[in-house]
C-alpha atoms as a PDB file:
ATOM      1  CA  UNK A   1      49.439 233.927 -53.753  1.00  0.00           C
ATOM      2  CA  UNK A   2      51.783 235.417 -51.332  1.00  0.00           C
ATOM      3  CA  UNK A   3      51.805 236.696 -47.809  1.00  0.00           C
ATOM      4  CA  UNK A   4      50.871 240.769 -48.493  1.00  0.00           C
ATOM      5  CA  UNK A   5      48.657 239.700 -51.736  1.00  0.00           C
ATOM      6  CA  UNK A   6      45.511 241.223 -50.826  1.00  0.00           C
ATOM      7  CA  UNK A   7      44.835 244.797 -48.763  1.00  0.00           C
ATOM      8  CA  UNK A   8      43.183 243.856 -45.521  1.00  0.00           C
ATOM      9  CA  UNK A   9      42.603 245.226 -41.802  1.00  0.00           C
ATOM     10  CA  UNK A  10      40.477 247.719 -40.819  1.00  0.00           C
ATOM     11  CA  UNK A  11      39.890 250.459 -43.962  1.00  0.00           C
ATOM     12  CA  UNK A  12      40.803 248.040 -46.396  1.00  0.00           C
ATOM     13  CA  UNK A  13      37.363 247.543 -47.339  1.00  0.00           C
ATOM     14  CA  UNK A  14      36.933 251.327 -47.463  1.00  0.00           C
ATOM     15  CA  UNK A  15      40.220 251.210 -49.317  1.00  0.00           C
ATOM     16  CA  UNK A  16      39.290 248.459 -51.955  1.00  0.00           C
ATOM     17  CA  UNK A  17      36.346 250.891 -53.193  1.00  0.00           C
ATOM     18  CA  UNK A  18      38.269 253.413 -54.350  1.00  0.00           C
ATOM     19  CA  UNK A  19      39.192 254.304 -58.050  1.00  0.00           C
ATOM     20  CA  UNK A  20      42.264 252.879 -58.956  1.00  0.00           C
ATOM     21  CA  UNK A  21      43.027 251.425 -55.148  1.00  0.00           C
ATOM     22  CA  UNK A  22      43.818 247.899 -56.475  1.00  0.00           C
ATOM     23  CA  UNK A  23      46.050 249.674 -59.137  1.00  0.00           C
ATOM     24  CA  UNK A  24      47.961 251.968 -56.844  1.00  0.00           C
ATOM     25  CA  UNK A  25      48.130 249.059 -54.134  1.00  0.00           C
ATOM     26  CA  UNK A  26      49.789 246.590 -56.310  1.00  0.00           C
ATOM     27  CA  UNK A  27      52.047 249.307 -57.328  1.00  0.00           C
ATOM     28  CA  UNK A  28      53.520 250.289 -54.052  1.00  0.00           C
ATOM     29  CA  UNK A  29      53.509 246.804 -52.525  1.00  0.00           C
ATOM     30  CA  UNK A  30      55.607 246.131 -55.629  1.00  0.00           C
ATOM     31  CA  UNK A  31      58.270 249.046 -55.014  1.00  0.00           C
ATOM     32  CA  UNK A  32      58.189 247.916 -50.809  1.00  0.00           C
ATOM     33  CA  UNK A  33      58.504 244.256 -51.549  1.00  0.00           C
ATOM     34  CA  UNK A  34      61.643 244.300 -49.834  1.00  0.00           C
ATOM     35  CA  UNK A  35      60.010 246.212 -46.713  1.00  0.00           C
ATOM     36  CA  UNK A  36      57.562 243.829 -46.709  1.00  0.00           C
ATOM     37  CA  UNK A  37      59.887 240.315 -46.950  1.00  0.00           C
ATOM     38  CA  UNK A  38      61.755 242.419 -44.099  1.00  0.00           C
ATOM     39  CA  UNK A  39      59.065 242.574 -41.715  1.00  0.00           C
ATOM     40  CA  UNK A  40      57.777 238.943 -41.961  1.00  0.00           C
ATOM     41  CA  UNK A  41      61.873 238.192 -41.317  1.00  0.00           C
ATOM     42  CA  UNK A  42      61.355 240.368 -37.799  1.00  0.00           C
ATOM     43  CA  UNK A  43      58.421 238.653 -37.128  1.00  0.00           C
ATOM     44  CA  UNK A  44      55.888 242.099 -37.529  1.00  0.00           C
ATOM     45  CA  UNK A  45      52.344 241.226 -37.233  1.00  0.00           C
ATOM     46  CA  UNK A  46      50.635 243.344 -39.552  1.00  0.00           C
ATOM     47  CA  UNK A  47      47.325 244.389 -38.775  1.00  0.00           C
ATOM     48  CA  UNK A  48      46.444 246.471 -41.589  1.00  0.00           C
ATOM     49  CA  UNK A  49      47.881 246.831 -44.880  1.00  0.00           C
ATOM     50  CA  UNK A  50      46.314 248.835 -47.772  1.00  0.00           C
ATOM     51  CA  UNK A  51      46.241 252.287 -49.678  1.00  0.00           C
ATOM     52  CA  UNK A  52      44.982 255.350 -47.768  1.00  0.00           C
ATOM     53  CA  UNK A  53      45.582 258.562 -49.246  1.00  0.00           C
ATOM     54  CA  UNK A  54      47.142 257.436 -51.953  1.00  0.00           C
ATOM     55  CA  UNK A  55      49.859 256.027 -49.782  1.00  0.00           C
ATOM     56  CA  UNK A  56      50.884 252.414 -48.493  1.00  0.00           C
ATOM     57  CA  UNK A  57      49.400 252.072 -45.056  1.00  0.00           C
ATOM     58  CA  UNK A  58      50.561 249.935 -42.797  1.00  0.00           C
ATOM     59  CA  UNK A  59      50.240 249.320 -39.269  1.00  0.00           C
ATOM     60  CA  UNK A  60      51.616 246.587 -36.744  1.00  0.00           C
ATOM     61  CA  UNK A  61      53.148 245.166 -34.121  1.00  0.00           C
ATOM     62  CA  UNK A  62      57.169 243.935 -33.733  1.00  0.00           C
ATOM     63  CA  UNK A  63      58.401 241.602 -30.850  1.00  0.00           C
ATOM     64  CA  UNK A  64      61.283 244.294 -30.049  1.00  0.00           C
ATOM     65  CA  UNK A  65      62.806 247.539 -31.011  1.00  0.00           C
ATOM     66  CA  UNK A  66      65.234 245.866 -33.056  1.00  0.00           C
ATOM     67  CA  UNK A  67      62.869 244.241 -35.127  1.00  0.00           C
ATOM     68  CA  UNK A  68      60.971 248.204 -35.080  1.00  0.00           C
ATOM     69  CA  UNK A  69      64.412 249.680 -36.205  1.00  0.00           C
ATOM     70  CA  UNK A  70      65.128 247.291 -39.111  1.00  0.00           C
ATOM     71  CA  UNK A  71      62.269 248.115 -40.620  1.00  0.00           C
ATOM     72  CA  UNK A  72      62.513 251.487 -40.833  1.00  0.00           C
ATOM     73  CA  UNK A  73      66.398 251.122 -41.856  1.00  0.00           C
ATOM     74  CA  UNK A  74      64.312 249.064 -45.044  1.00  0.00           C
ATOM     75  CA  UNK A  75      61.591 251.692 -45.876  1.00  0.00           C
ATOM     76  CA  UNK A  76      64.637 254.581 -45.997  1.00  0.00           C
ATOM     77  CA  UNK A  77      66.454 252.053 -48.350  1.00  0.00           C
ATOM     78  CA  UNK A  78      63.710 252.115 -50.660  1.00  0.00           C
ATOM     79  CA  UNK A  79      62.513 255.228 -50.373  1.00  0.00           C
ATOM     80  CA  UNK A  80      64.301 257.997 -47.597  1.00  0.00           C
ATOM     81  CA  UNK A  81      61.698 260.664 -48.343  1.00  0.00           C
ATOM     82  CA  UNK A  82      59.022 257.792 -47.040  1.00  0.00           C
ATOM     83  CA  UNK A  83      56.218 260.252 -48.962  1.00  0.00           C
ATOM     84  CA  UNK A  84      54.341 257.456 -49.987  1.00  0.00           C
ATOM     85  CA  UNK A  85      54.126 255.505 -47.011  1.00  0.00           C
ATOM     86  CA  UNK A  86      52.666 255.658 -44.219  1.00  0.00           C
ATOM     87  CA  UNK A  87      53.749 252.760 -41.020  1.00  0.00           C
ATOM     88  CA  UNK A  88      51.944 252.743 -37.761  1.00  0.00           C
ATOM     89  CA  UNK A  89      54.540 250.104 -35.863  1.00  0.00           C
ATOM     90  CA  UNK A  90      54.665 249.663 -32.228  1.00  0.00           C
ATOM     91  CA  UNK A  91      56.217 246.885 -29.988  1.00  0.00           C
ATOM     92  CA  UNK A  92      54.956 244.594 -27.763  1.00  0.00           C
ATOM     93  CA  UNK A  93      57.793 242.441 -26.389  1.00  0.00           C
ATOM     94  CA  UNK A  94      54.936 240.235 -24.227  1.00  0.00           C
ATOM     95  CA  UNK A  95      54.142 238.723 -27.832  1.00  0.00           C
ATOM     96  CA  UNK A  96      57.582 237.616 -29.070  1.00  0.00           C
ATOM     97  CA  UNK A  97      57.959 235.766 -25.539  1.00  0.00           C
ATOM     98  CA  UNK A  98      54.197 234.351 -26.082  1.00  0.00           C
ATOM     99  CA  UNK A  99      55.562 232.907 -29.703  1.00  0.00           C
ATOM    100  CA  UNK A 100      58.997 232.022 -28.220  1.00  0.00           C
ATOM    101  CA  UNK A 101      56.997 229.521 -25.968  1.00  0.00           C
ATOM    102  CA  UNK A 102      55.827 227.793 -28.962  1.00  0.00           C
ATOM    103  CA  UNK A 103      52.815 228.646 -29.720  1.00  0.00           C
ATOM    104  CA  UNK A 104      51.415 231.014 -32.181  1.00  0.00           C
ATOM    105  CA  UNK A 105      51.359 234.901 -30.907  1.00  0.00           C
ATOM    106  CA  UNK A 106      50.259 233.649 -27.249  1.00  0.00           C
ATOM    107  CA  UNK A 107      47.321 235.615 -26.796  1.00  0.00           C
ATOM    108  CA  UNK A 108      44.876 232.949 -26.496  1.00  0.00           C
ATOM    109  CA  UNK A 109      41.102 233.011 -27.760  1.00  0.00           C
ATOM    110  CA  UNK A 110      39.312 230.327 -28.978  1.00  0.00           C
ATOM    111  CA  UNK A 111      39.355 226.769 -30.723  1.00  0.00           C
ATOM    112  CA  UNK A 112      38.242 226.560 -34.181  1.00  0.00           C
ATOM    113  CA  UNK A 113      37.804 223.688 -36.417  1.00  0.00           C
ATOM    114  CA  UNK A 114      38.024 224.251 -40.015  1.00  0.00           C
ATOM    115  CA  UNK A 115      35.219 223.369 -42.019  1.00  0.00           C
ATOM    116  CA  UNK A 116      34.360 222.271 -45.520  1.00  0.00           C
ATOM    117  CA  UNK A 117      34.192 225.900 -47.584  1.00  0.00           C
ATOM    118  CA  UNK A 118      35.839 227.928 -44.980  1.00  0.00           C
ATOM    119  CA  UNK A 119      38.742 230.745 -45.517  1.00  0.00           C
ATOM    120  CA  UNK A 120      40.363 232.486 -43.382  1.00  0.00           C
ATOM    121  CA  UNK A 121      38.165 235.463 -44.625  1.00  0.00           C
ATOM    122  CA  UNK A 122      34.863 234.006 -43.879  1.00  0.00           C
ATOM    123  CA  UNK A 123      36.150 232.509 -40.570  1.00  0.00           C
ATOM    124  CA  UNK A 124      37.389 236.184 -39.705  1.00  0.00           C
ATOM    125  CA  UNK A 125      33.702 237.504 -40.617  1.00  0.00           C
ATOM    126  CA  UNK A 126      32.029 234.953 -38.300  1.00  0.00           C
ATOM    127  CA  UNK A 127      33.987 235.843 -35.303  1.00  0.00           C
ATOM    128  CA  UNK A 128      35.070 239.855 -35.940  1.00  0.00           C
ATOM    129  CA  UNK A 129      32.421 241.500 -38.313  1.00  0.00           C
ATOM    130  CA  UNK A 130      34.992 242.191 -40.937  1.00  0.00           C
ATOM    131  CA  UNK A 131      36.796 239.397 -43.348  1.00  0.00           C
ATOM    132  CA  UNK A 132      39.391 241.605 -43.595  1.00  0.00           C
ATOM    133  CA  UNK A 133      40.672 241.047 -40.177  1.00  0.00           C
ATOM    134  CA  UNK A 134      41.733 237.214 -41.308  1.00  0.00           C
ATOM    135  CA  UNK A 135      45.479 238.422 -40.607  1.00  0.00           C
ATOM    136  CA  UNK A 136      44.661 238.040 -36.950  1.00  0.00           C
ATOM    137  CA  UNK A 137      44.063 234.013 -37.460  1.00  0.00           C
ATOM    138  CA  UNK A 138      46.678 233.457 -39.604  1.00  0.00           C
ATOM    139  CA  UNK A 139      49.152 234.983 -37.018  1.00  0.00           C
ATOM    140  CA  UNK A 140      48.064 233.594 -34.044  1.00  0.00           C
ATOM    141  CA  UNK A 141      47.831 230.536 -36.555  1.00  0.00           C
ATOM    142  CA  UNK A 142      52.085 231.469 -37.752  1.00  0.00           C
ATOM    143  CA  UNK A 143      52.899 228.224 -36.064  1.00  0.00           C
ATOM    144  CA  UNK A 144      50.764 226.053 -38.040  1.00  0.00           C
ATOM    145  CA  UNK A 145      49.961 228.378 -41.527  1.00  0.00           C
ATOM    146  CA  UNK A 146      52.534 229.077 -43.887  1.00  0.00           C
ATOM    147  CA  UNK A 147      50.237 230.905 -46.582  1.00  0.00           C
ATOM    148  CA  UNK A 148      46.756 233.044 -45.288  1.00  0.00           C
ATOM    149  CA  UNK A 149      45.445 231.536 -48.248  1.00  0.00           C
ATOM    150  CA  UNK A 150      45.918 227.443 -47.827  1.00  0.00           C
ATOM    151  CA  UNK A 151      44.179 226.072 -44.356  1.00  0.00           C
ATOM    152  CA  UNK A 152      42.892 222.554 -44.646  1.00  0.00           C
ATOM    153  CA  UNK A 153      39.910 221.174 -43.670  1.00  0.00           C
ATOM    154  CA  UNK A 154      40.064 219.548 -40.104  1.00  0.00           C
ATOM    155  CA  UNK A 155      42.985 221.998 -38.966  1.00  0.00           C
ATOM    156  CA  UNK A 156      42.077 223.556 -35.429  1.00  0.00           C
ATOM    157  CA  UNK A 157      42.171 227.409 -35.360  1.00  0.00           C
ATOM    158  CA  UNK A 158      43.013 229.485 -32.689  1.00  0.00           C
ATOM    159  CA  UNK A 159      40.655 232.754 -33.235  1.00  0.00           C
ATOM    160  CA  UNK A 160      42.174 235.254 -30.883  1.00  0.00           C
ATOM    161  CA  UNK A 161      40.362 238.231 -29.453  1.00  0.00           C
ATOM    162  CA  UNK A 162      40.103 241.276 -31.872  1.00  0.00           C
ATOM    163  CA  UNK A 163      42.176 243.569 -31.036  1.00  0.00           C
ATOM    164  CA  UNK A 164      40.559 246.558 -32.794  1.00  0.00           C
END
């Protein structure tokens, strides 16, 4: 599994019930593959991804304007119409320097040992409501997670505040 696999964040569970979501999802992730590789490059933290309105939704936050501006200069390379998506990104330059530092997104929260039968979507569940907001672990997590999808037992967590 990759990075953008799954639709998650806040109306992705809304999102998943749709006809034909999973279809049309797969389908646009596909055609903004490049967008997507782009923004994990600039170091986006992307706090929802998923269809709404029959368009690619994404919102999240880049460490700079730089990092804003590339991706947009991707989405009008695959698409300059940008009809069927629709990006929320702002920029928070206080979380770049937090990451700089060395560690994770620097926004603190708590400590969180991994357990026996634990995800990243059940651990996001526990602590926000919603196992769709796991993207918030893994990224305050970047440092020490590679894949959303592989945490080991034993590994200690840092479960930042939601920022919803």
């Amino acid at each position: 599994m990759g990075l953008f696999d799954k639709m998650f964040g806040r109306g992705a569970s809304e999102a998943q019930q749709q006809p034909k979501a999973e279809q049309r999802f797969n389908a646009l992730k596909q055609k903004y593959q490049s967008v997507l590789n782009a923004a994990d490059q600039q170091h986006i933290e992307f706090q929802n991804l998923h269809v709404q309105d029959d368009k690619l939704f994404i919102k999240g936050v880049a460490p700079s304007e730089e990092a804003k501006n590339k991706f947009w200069d991707q989405v009008k390379l695959v698409n300059p119409n940008a009809d069927d998506i629709t990006a929320d990104i702002s920029v928070d330059t206080r979380r770049a320097m937090g990451a700089a530092a060395g560690g994770g997104s620097g926004q603190g929260g708590e400590s969180y040992i991994v357990r026996p039968g634990d995800n990243l979507s059940k651990i996001s569940k526990e602590f926000y409501g919603d196992p769709n907001q796991y993207m918030l672990i893994f990224y305050a997590n970047r440092h020490i997670l590679r894949d959303p999808d592989r945490i080991q037992v034993g590994q200690q967590l840092i479960i930042p505040p939601d920022r919803g």
